[in-house]
Protein backbone atom coordinates (compact mmCIF):
# COMPACT_ATOMS: atom_id res chain seq x y z
CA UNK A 1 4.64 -6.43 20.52
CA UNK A 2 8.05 -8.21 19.68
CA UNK A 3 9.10 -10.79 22.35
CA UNK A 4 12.46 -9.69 22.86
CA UNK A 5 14.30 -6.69 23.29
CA UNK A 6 16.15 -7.39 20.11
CA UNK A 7 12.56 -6.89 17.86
CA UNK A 8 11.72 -4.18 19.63
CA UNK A 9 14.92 -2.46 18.69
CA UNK A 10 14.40 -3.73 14.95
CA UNK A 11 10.98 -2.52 15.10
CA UNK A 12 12.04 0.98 15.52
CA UNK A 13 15.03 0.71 13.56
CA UNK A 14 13.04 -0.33 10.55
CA UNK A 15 10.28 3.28 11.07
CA UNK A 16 12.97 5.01 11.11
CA UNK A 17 14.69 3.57 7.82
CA UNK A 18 11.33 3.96 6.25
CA UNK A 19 10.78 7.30 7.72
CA UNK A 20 13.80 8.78 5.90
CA UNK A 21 13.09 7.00 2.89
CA UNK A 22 10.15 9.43 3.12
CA UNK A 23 12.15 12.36 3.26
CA UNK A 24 14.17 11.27 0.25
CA UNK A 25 11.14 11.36 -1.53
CA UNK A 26 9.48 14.72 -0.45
CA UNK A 27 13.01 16.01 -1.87
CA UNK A 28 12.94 14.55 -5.46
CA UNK A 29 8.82 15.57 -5.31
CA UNK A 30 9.91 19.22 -4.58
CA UNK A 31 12.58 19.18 -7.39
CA UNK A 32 9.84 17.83 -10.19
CA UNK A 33 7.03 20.18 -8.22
CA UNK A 34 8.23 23.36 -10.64
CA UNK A 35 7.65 21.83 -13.58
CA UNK A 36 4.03 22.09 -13.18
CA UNK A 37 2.09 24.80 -14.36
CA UNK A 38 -1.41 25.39 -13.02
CA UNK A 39 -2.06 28.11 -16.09
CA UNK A 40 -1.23 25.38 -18.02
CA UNK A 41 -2.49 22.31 -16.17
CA UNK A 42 -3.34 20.21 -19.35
CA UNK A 43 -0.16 20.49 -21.32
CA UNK A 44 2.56 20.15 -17.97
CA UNK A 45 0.96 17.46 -16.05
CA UNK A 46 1.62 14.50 -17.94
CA UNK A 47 5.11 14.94 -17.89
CA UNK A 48 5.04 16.16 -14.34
CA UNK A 49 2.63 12.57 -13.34
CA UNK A 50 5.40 10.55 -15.23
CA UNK A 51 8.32 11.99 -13.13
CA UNK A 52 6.40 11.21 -9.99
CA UNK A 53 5.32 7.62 -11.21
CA UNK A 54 9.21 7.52 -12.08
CA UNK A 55 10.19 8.67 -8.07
CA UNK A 56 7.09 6.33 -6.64
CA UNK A 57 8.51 3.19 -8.83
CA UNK A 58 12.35 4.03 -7.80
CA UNK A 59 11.42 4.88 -3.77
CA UNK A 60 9.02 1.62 -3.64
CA UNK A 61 11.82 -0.71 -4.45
CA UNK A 62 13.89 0.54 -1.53
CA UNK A 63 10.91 0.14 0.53
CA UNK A 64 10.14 -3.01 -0.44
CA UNK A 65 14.47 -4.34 -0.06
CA UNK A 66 13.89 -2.28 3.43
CA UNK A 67 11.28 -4.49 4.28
CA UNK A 68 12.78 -7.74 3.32
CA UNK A 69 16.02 -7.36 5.32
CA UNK A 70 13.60 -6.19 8.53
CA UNK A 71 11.39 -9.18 7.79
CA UNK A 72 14.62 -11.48 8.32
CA UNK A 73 16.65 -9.78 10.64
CA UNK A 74 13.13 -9.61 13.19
CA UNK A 75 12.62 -13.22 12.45
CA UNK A 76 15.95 -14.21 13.61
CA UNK A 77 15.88 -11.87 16.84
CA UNK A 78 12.38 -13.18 18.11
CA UNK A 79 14.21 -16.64 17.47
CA UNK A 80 11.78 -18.71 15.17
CA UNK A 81 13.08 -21.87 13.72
CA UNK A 82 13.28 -23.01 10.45
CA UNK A 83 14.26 -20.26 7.41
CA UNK A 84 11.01 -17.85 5.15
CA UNK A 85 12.33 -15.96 2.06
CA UNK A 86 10.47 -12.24 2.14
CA UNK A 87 7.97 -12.06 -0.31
CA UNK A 88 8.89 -8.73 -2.30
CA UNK A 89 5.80 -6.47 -3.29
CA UNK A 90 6.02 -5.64 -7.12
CA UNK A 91 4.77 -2.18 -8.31
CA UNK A 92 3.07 -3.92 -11.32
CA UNK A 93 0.37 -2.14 -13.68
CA UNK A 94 -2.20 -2.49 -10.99
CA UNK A 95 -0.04 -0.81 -8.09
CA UNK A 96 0.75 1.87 -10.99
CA UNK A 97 -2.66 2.19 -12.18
CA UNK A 98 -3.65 2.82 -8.65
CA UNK A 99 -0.58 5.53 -8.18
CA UNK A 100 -1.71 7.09 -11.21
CA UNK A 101 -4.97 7.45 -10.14
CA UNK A 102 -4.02 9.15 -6.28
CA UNK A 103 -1.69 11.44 -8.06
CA UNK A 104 -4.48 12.65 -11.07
CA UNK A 105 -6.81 13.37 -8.34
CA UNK A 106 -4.79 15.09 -5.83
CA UNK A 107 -2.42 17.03 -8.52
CA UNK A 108 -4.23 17.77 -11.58
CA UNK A 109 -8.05 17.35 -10.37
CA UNK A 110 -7.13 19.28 -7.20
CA UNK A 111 -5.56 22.15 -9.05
CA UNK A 112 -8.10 22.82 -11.62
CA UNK A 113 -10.90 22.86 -8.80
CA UNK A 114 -9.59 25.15 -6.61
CA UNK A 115 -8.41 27.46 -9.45
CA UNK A 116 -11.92 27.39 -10.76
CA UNK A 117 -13.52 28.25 -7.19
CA UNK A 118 -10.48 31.22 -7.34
CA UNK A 119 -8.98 29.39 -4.03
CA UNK A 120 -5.30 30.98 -3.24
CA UNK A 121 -2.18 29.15 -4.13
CA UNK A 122 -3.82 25.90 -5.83
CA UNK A 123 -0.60 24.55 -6.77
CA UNK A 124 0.83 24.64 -3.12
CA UNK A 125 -2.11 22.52 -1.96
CA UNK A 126 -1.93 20.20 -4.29
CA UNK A 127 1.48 19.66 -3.54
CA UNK A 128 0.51 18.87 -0.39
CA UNK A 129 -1.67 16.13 -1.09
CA UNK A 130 0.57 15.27 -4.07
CA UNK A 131 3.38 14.60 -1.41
CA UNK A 132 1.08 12.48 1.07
CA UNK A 133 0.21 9.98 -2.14
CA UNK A 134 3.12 9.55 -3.58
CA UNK A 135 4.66 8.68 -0.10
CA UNK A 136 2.03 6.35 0.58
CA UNK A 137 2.35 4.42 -2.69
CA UNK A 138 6.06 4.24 -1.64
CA UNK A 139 6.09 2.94 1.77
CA UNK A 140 3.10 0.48 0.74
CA UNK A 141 5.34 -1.16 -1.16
CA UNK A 142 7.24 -2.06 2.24
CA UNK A 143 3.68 -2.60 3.98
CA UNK A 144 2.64 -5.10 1.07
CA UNK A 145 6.19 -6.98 1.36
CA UNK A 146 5.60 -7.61 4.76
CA UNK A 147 1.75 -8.62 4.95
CA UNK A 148 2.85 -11.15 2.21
CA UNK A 149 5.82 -12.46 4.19
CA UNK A 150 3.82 -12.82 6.82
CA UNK A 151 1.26 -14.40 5.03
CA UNK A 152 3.73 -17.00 3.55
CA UNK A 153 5.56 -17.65 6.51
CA UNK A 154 3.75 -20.86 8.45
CA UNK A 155 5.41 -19.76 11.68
CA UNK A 156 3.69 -16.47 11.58
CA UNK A 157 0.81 -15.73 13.76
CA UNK A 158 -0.42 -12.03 12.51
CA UNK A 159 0.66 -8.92 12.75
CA UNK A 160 0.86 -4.90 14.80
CA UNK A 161 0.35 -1.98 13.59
CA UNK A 162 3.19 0.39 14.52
CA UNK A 163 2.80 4.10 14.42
CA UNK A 164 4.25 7.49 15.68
CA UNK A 165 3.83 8.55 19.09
CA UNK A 166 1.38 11.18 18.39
CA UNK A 167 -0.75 9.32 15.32
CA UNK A 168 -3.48 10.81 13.68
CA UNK A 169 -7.09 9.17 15.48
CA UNK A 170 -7.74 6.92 12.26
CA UNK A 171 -4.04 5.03 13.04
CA UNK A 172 -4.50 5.40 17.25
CA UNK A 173 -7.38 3.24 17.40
CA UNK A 174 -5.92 0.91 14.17
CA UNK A 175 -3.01 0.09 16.43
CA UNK A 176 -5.10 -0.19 19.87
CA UNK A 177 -5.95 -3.41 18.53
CA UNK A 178 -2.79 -4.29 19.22
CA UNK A 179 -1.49 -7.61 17.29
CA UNK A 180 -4.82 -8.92 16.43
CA UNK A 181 -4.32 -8.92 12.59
CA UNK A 182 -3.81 -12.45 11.61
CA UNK A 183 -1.32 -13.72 9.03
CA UNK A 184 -4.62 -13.83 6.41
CA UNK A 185 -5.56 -10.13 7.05
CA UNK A 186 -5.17 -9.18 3.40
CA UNK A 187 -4.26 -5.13 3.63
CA UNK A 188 -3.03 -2.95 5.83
CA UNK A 189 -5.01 0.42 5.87
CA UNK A 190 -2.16 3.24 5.08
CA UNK A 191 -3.85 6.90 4.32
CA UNK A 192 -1.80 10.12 2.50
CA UNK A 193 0.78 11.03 4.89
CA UNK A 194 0.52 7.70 6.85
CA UNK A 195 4.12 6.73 8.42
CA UNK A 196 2.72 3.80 10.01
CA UNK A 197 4.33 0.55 9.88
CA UNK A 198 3.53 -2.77 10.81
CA UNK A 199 5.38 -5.54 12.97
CA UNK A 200 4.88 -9.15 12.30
CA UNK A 201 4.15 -11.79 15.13
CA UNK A 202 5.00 -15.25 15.49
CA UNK A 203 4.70 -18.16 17.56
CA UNK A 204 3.30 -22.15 17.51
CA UNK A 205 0.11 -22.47 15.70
């Protein structure tokens, strides 16, 4: 929890941002959505998984700068001395690699096994889960920025998970712990769909 007023505010300021920057992204996913063709599923994915890695590199960024200016702007309202520089989170060919891999299994993979087992409306699904991946890669790259800041930053303690007021169970009993991540906890555990974020803590070591 933020000592002052001031985080707390931030705190919530900087869901929300990240929130919408969700939304912004479930658009641009529904725009490149019709492009796929489940009678077709080898020939119009690849195109279809490049336009997402596309939206997932483009929506991470803005994460990531979201994250940066929270990371400073919380630092200076809880009143810690001294200056840290954000560490930005890079989607590099390991973060992409790992995108790729989400979005094969819950587009392509997804599609082709409910069409085989004759489920209804295989593509709408798999939009579904296409949707919770690619936001996850996206607001990770926010997530990432600040677990590294927080991890470069000597005046940091740890960190909080933050979450909605009605969070799934996984992210409930996550955040219970309250701020009991320290500044070497290496990842923050995000899931499909996850709008969690996470709230750094600092003090005298």
């Amino acid at each position: 929890m933020a000592a002052t007023l001031a985080g707390t505010r931030l705190t919530a300021e900087h869901r929300s941002a990240q929130l919408a920057l969700r939304a912004i992204t479930l658009r641009q996913v529904l725009q490149v959505w019709p492009a796929f063709d489940t009678e077709h599923a080898g020939r119009s994915w690849p195109p279809v998984e490049n336009a997402l890695l596309a939206i997932i590199g483009q929506r991470r960024a803005d994460s990531t700068s979201l994250a940066a200016g929270y990371f400073e702007a919380f630092r200076a309202a809880e009143r810690i001395g001294g200056t840290a520089t954000p560490i930005l989170s890079a989607f590099d060919a390991e973060a992409m690699a790992r995108a790729r891999t989400s979005l094969q299994v819950t587009g392509y993979v997804t599609t082709e096994r409910l069409t085989a087992l004759k489920r209804p409306a295989p593509s709408r699904t798999a939009l579904v889960r296409v949707s919770g991946a690619v936001t996850r890669h996206v607001l990770d790259g926010g997530r990432e920025t600040l677990l590294a800041s927080v991890r470069d930053d000597p005046r940091a303690l740890g960190w909080e998970r933050v979450t909605s007021a009605e969070p799934c169970n996984f992210c409930a009993m996550l955040a219970s712990r309250g701020a009991v991540y320290a500044a070497t906890t290496g990842t923050f555990q995000s899931h499909d769909h996850c709008g969690c974020v996470l709230e750094p803590k600092f003090g005298r070591r």
